[in-house]
C-alpha atoms as a PDB file:
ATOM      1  CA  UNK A   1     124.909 103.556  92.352  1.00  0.00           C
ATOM      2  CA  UNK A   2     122.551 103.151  95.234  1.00  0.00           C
ATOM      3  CA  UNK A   3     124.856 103.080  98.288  1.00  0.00           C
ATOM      4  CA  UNK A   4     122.692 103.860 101.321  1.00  0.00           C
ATOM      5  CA  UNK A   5     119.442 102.735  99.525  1.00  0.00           C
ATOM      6  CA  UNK A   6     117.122 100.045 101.349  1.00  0.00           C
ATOM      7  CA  UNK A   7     114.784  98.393  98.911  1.00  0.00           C
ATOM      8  CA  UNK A   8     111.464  97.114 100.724  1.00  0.00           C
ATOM      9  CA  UNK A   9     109.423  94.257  99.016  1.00  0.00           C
ATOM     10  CA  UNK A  10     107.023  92.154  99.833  1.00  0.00           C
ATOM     11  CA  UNK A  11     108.629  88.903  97.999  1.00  0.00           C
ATOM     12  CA  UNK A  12     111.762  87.770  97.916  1.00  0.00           C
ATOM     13  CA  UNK A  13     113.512  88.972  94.897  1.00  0.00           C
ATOM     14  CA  UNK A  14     113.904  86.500  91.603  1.00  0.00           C
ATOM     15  CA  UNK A  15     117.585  85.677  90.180  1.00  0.00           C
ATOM     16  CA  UNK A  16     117.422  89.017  87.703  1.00  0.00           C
ATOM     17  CA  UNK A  17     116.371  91.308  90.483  1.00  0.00           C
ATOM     18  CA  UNK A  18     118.627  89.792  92.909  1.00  0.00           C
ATOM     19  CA  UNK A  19     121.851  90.694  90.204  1.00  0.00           C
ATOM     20  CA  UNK A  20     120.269  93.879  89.905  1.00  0.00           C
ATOM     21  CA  UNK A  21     120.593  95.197  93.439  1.00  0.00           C
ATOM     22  CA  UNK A  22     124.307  93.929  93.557  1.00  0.00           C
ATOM     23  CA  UNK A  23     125.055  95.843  90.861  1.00  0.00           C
ATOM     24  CA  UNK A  24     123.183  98.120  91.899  1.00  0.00           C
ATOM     25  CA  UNK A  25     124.812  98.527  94.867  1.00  0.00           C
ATOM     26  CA  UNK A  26     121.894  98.440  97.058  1.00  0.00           C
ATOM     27  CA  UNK A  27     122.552  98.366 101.036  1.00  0.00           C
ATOM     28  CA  UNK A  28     119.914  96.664 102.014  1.00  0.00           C
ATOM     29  CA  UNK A  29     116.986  94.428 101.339  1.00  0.00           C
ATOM     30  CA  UNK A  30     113.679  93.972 103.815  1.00  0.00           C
ATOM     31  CA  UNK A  31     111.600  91.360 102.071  1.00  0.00           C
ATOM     32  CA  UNK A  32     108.557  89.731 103.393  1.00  0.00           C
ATOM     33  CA  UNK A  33     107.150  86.317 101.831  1.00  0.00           C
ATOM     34  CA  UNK A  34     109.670  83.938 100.805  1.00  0.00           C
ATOM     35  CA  UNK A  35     109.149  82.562  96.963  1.00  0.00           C
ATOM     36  CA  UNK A  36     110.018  79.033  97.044  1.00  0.00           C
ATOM     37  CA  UNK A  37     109.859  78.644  93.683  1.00  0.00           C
ATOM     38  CA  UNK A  38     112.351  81.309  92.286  1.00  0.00           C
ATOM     39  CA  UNK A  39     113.569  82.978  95.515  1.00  0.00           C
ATOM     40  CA  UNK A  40     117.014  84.138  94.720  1.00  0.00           C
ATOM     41  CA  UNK A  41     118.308  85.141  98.498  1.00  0.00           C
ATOM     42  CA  UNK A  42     117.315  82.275 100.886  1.00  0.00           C
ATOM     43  CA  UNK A  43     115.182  80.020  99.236  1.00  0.00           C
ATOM     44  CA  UNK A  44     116.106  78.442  96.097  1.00  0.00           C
ATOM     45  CA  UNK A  45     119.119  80.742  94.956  1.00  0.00           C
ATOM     46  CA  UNK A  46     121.539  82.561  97.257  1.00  0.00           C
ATOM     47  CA  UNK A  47     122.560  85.550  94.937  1.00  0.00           C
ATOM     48  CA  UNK A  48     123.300  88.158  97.520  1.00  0.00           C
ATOM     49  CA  UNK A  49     125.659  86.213  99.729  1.00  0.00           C
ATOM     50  CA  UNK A  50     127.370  84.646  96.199  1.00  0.00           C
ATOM     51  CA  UNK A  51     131.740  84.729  96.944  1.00  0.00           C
ATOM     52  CA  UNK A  52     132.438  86.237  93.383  1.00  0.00           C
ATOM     53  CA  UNK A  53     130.601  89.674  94.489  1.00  0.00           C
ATOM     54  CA  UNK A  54     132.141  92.686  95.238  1.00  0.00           C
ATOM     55  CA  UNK A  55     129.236  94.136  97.186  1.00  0.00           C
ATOM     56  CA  UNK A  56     127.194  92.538 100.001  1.00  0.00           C
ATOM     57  CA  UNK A  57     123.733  93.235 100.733  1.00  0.00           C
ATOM     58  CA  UNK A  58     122.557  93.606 104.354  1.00  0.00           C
ATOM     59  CA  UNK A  59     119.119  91.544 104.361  1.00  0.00           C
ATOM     60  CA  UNK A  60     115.945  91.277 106.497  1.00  0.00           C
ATOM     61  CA  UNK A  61     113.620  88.457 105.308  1.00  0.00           C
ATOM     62  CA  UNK A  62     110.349  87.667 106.838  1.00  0.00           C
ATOM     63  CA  UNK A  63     109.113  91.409 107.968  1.00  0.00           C
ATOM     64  CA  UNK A  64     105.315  91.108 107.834  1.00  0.00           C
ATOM     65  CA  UNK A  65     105.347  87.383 106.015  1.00  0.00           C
ATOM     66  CA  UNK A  66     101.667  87.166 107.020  1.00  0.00           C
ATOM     67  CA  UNK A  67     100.546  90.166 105.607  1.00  0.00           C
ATOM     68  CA  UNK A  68     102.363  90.040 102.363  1.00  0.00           C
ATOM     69  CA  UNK A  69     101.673  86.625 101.070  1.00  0.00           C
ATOM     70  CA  UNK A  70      97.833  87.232 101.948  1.00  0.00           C
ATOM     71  CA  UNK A  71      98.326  90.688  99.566  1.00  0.00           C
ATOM     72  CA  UNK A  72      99.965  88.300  97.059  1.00  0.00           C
ATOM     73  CA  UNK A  73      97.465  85.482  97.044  1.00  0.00           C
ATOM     74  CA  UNK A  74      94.723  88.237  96.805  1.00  0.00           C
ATOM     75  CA  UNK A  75      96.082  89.930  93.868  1.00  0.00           C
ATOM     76  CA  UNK A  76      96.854  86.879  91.764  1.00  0.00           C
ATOM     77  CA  UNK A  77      93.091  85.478  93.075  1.00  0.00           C
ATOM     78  CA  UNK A  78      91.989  88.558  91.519  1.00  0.00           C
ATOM     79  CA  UNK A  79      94.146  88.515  88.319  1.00  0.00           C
ATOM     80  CA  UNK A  80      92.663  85.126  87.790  1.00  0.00           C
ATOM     81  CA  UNK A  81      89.119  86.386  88.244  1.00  0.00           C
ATOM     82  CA  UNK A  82      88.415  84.468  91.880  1.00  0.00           C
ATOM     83  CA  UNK A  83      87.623  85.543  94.932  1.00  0.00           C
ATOM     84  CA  UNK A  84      89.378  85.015  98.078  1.00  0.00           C
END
């Protein structure tokens, strides 16, 4: 268990990772970019706040948005082989 653990990220967490941290029992989540794609806390899926679970994770979304989707779009531009 991870009671008292905040998890920091700089995109919002996918459906697995989500399911993870309640099991997990993380306390709390500080993310920064949203993924509208696969986000699993406020933008596509709402896995945290979900009735059936027995925990609840205290979250922070949008700390640093900026900043982290530039990091993101860098490192895939790089992945890919392209600048910025």
């Amino acid at each position: 268990r991870l009671e008292g653990v905040t998890l920091y990220v700089t995109l919002e967490p996918c459906p697995m990772c989500a399911g993870a941290m309640v099991l997990a029992r993380i306390s709390r989540l500080v993310y920064g970019a949203p993924d509208p794609k696969k986000g699993a806390v406020d933008s596509v899926y709402d896995v945290l706040r979900h009735p059936a679970n027995n925990h609840r994770v205290d979250i922070s979304s949008g700390v640093l948005a900026e900043p982290s989707g530039r990091l993101l779009r860098e490192f895939f531009a790089a992945r890919r082989g392209k600048s910025s």
